[in-house]
Protein backbone atom coordinates (compact mmCIF):
# COMPACT_ATOMS: atom_id res chain seq x y z
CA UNK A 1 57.70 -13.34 63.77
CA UNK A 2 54.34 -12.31 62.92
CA UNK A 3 52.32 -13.63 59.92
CA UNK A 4 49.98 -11.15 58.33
CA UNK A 5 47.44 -12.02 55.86
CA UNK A 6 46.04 -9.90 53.52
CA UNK A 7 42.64 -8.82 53.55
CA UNK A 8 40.95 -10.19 50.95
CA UNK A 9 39.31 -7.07 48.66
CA UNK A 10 35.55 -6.57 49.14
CA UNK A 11 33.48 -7.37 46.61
CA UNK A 12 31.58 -4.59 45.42
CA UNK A 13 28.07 -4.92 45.32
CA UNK A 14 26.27 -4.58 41.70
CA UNK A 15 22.57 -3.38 41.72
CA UNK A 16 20.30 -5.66 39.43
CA UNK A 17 20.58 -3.37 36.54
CA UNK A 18 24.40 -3.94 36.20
CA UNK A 19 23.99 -7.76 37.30
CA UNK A 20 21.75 -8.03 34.10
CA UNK A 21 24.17 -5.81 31.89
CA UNK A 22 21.88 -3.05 31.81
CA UNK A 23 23.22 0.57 32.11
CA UNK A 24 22.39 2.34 35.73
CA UNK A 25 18.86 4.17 35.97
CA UNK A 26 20.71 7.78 35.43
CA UNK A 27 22.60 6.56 31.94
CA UNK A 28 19.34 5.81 30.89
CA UNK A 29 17.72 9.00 31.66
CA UNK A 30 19.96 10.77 29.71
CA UNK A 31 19.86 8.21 26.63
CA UNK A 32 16.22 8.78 27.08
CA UNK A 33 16.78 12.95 27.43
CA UNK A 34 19.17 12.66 23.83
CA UNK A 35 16.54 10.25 22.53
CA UNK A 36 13.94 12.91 22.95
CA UNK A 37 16.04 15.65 21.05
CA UNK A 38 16.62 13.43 17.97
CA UNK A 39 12.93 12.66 17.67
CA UNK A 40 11.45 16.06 18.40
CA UNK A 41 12.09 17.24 14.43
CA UNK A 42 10.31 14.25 13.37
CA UNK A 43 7.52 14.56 16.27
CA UNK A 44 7.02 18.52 15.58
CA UNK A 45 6.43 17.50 11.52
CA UNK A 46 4.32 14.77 12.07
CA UNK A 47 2.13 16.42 14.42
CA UNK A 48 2.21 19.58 11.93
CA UNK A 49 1.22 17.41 8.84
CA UNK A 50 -0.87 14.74 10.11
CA UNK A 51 -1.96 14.54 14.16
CA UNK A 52 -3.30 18.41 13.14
CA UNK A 53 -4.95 17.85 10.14
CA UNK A 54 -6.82 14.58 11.54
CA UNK A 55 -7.68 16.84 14.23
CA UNK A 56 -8.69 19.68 12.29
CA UNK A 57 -10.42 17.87 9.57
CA UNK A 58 -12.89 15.66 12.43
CA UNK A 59 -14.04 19.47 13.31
CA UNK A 60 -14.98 20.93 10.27
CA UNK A 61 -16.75 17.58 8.92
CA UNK A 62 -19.25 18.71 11.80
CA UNK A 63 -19.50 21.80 10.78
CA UNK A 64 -21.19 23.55 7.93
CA UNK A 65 -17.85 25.40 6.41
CA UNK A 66 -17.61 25.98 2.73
CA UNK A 67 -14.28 26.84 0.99
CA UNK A 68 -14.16 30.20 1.40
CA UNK A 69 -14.03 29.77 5.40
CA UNK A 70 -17.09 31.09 5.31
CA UNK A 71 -20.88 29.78 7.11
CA UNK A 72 -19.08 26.85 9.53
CA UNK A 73 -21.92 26.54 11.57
CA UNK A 74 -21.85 23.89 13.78
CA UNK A 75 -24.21 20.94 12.31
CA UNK A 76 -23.46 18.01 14.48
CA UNK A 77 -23.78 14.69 12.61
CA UNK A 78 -25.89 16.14 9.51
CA UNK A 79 -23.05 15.34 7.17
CA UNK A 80 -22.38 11.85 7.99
CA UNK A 81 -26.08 11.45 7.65
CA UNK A 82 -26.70 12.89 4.29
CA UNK A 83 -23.37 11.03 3.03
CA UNK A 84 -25.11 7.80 4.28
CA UNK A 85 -28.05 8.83 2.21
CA UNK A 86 -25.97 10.05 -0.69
CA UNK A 87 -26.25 7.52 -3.66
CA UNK A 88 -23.12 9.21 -5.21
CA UNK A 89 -20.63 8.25 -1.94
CA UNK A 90 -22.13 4.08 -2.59
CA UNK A 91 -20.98 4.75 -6.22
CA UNK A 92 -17.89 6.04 -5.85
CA UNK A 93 -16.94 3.83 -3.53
CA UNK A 94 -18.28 0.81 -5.26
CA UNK A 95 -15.98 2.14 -7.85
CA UNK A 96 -12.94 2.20 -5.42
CA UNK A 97 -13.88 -1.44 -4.03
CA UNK A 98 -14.13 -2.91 -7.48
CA UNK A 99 -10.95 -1.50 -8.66
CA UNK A 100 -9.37 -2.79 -5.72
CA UNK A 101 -10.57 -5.98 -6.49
CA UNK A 102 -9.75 -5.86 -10.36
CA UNK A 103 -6.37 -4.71 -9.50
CA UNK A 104 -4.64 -6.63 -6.72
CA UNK A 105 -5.35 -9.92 -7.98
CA UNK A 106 -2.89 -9.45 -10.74
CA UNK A 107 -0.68 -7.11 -9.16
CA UNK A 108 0.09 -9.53 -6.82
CA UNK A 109 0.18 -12.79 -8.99
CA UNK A 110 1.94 -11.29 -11.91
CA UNK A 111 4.29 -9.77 -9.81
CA UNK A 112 4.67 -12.80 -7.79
CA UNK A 113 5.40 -15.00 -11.21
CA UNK A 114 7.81 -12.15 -12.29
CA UNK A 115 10.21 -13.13 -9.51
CA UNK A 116 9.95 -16.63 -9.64
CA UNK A 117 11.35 -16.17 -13.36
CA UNK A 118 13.97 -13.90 -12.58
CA UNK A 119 14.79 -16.38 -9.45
CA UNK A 120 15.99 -18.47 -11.67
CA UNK A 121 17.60 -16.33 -14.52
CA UNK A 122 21.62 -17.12 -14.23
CA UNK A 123 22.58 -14.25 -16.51
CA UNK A 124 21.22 -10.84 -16.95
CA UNK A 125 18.85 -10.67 -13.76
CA UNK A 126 20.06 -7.11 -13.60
CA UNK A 127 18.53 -6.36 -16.50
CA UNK A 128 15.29 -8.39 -15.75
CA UNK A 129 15.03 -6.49 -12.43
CA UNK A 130 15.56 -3.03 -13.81
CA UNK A 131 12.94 -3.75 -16.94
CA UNK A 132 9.71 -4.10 -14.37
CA UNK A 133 10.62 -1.75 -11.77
CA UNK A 134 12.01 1.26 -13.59
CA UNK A 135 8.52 2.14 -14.77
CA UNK A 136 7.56 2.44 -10.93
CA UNK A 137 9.76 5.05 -10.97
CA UNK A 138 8.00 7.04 -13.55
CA UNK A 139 5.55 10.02 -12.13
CA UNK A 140 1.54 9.11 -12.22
CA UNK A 141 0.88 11.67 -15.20
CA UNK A 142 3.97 10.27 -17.37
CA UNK A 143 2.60 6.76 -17.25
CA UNK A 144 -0.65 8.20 -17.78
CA UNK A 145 0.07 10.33 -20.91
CA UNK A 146 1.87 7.51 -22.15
CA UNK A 147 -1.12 5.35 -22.03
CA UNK A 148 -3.77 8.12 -23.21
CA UNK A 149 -1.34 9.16 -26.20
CA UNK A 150 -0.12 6.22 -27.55
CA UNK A 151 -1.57 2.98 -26.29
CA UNK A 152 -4.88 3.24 -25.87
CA UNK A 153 -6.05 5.62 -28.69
CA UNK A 154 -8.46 4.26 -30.69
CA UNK A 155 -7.55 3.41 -34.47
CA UNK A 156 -3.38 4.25 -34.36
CA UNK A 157 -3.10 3.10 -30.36
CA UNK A 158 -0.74 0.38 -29.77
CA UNK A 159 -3.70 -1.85 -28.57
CA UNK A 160 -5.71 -1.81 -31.25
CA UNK A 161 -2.42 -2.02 -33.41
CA UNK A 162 -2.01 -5.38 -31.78
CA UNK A 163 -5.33 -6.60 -32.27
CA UNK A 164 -5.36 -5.72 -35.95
CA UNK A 165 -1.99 -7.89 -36.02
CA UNK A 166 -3.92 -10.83 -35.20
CA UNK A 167 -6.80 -10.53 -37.84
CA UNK A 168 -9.32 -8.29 -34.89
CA UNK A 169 -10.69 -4.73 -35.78
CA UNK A 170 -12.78 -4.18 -32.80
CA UNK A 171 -12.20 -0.04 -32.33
CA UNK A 172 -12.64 -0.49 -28.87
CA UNK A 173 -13.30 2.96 -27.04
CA UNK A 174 -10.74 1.79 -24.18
CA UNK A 175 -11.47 4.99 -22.49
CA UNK A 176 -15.09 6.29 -23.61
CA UNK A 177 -16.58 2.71 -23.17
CA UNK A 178 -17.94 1.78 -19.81
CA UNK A 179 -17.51 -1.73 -19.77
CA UNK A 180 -13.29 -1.11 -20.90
CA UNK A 181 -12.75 2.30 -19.34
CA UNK A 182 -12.26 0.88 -15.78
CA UNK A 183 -10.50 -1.89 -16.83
CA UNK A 184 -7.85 -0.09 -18.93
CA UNK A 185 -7.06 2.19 -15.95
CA UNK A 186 -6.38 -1.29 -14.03
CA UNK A 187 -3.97 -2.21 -16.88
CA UNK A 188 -2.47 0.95 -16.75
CA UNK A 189 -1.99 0.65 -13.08
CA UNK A 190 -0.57 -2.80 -12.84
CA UNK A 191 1.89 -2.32 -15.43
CA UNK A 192 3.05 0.80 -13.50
CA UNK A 193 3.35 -0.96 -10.14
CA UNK A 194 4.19 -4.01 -10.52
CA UNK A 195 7.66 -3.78 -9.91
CA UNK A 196 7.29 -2.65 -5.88
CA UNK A 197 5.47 -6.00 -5.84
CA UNK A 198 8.25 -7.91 -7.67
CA UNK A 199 11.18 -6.71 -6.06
CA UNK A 200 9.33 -7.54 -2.39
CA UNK A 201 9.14 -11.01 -3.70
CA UNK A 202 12.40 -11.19 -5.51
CA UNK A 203 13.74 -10.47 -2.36
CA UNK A 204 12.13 -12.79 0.02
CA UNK A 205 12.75 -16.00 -2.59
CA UNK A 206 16.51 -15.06 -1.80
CA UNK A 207 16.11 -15.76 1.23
CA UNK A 208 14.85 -19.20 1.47
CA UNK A 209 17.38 -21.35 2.46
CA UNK A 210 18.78 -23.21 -0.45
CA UNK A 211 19.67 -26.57 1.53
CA UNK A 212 15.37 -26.89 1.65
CA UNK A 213 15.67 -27.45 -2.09
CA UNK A 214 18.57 -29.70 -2.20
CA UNK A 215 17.09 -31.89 0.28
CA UNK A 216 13.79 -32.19 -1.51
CA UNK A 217 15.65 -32.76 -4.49
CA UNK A 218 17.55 -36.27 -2.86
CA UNK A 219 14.11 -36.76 -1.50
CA UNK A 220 12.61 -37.06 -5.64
CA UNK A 221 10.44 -34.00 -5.31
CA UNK A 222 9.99 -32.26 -8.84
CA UNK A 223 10.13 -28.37 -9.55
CA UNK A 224 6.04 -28.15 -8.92
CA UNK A 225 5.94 -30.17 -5.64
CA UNK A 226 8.95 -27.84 -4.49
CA UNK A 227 7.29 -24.77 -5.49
CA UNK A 228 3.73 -25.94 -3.81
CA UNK A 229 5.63 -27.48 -0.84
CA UNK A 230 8.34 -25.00 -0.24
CA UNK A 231 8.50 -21.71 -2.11
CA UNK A 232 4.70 -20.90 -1.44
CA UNK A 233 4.86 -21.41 2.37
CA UNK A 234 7.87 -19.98 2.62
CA UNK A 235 6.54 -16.70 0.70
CA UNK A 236 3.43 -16.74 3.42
CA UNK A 237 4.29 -13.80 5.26
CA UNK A 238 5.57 -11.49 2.00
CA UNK A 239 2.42 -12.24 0.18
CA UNK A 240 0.36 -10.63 3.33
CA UNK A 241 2.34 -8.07 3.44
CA UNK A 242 1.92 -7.63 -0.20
CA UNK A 243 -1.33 -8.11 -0.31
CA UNK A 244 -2.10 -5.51 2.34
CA UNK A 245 -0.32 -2.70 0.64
CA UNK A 246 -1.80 -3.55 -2.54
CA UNK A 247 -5.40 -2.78 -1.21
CA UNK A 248 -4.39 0.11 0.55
CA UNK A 249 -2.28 1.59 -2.56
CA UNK A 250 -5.58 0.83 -4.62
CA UNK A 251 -8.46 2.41 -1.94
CA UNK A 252 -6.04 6.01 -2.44
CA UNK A 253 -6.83 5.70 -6.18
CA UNK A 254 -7.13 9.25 -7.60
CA UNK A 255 -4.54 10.21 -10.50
CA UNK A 256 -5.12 7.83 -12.95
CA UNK A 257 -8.51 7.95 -13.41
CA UNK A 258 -8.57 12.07 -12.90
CA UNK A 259 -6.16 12.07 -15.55
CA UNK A 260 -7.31 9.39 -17.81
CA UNK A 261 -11.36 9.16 -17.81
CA UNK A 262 -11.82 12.62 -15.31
CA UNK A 263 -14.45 10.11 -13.71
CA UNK A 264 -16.34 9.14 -16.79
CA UNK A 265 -17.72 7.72 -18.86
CA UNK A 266 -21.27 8.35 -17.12
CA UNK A 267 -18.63 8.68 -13.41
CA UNK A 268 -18.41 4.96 -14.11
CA UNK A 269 -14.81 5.01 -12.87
CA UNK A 270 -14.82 7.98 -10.64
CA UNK A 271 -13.46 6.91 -7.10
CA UNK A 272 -14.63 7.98 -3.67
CA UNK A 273 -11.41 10.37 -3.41
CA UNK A 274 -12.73 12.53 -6.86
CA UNK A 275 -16.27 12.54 -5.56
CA UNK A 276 -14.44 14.17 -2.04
CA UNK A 277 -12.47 16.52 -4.46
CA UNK A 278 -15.36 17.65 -6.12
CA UNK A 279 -17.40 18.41 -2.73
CA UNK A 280 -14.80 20.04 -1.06
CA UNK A 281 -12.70 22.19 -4.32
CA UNK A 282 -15.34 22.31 -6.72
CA UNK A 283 -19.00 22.13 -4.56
CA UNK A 284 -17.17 24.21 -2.03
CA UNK A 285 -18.16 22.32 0.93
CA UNK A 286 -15.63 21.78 2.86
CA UNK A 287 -17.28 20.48 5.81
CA UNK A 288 -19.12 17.63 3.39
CA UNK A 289 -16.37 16.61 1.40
CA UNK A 290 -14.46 16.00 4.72
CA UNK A 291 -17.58 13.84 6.56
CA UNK A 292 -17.26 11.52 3.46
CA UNK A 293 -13.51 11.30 3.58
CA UNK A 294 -13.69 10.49 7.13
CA UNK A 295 -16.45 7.62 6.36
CA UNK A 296 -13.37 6.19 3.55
CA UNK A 297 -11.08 6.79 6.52
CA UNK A 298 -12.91 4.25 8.58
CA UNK A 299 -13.00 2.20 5.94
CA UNK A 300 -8.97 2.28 5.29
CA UNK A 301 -8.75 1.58 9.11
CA UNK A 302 -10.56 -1.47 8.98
CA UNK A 303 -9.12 -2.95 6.36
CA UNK A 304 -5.36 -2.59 8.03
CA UNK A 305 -6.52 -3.93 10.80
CA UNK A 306 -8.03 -7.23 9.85
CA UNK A 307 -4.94 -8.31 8.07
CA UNK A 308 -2.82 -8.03 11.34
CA UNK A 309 -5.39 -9.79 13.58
CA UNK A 310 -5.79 -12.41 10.82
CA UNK A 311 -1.77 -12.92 10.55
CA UNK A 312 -1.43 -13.18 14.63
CA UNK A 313 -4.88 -15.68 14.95
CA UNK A 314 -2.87 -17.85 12.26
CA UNK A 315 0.51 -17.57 14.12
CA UNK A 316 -1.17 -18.76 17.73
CA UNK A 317 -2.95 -21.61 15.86
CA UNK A 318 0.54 -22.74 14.15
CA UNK A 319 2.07 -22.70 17.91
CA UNK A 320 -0.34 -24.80 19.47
């Protein structure tokens, strides 16, 4: 009688990929071949509508071209040089930097206390939500009309309809008057956009754990102390992000104040983008107007760059 014993199976030998649950190099090639295809529509459109135009507009800013395609001599750096020298860029963008400044402060705050009210709202928050971000839904020049037409007209506007209500007849020229004209398109704008802002914030309050409040509750802390303690620092990363997109949203300024003031009065509140407008549509110099945009480009660059670099400095000091 012979005993056999059976062979015991080979184990088949796995390559590193599969050891580590990754799929084999030629799976991947061809997720990476399908990956291409889906892309490609996207690729061929972005390179059509923005990679060319970047491309297209750094040439002609060297050149001499006017709107007609006409005398695009090449000039070298002239431009940028006579847009340095240009006291009309400095003003227009001193008029872009200050509305920045004017309007993200309370875009961000108001819309930051907006959510923290409709946090706590128990009934009707739908309604609450809907009332400060429909009118970001509105089109520039609806908001604008709206504002020319029937708040801000002197005499019969609703602001000077309020003032009178509370004993004040000052027939402000909110739109004629330099020292209100820039900060009525700032009003304008804020009540407009607010709503992005609030519904970022909204959002990220609903997701702070609620067992963080409870247990500074059993631990005595009042509804300040858990707002400066908890809320705030929780709301860190939101209100960069907020704060980033608010002064990028607020450099593009154009429609409002083209609508509104045109510029004036005295291109008090004309922004860098108008002044570009006017070179390259109205001057005809196409080559000019596109020097001085890329000069704001620059600038744009800059600023979303800092607030990245700032965000991962903080991070690596909070790890060590």
């Amino acid at each position: 009688m012979t005993s056999t014993t059976a062979a015991a199976p080979t184990p088949v030998a796995k390559s590193a990929g599969h050891a580590a649950g990754r799929p084999a190099r030629g799976v991947r090639r061809k997720w990476t071949e399908h990956g291409l295809v889906f892309i490609a529509p996207f690729f061929l459109v972005y390179a059509m509508f923005l990679i060319w135009p970047l491309i297209s507009g750094l040439g002609m800013s060297l050149t001499s071209e006017n709107i007609t395609g006409s005398g695009g001599e090449f000039v070298g750096l002239d431009n940028y040089a006579e847009a340095v020298r240009d006291p009309e860029v400095w003003s227009s963008l001193w008029n872009t930097v200050w509305f920045t400044v004017l309007s993200t402060v309370p875009l961000v705050v108001v819309g930051l206390v907006l959510a923290l009210l409709a946090h706590q709202l128990q009934v009707v928050q739908w309604l609450w939500r809907l009332s400060w971000f429909a009118p970001f839904l509105l089109p520039s020049g609806v908001v604008c009309l709206l504002f020319l037409n029937m708040i801000l007209p002197s005499d019969f506007g609703l602001a000077d309809q309020m003032l009178a209500a509370v004993g004040l007849t000052p027939e402000i020229g909110w739109l004629t008057d330099e020292r209100y004209a820039m900060l009525s398109i700032v009003a304008t704008t804020v009540w407009w956009t607010v709503g992005f802002n609030f519904l970022l914030y909204l959002a990220a309050l609903q997701a702070i754990p609620a067992h963080l409040y409870e247990a500074a509750e059993l631990d005595g802390a009042g509804a300040w102390n858990r707002l400066l303690h908890i809320t705030l620092p929780m709301l860190r990363r939101t209100t960069g992000l907020v704060v980033v997109l608010q002064v990028l949203a607020s450099l593009k300024i154009f429609d409002q104040v083209y609508i509104m003031t045109g510029g004036g009065p005295d291109e008090s509140t004309r922004p860098i983008l108008q002044y570009v407008y006017q070179q390259g549509f109205t001057g005809y110099r196409i080559g000019y107007a596109s020097a001085v945009s890329y000069i704001f480009f620059a600038l744009i660059l800059t600023v979303s760059l800092v607030q990245p670099l700032l965000s991962r400095r903080r991070a690596e000091e909070a790890a060590k």
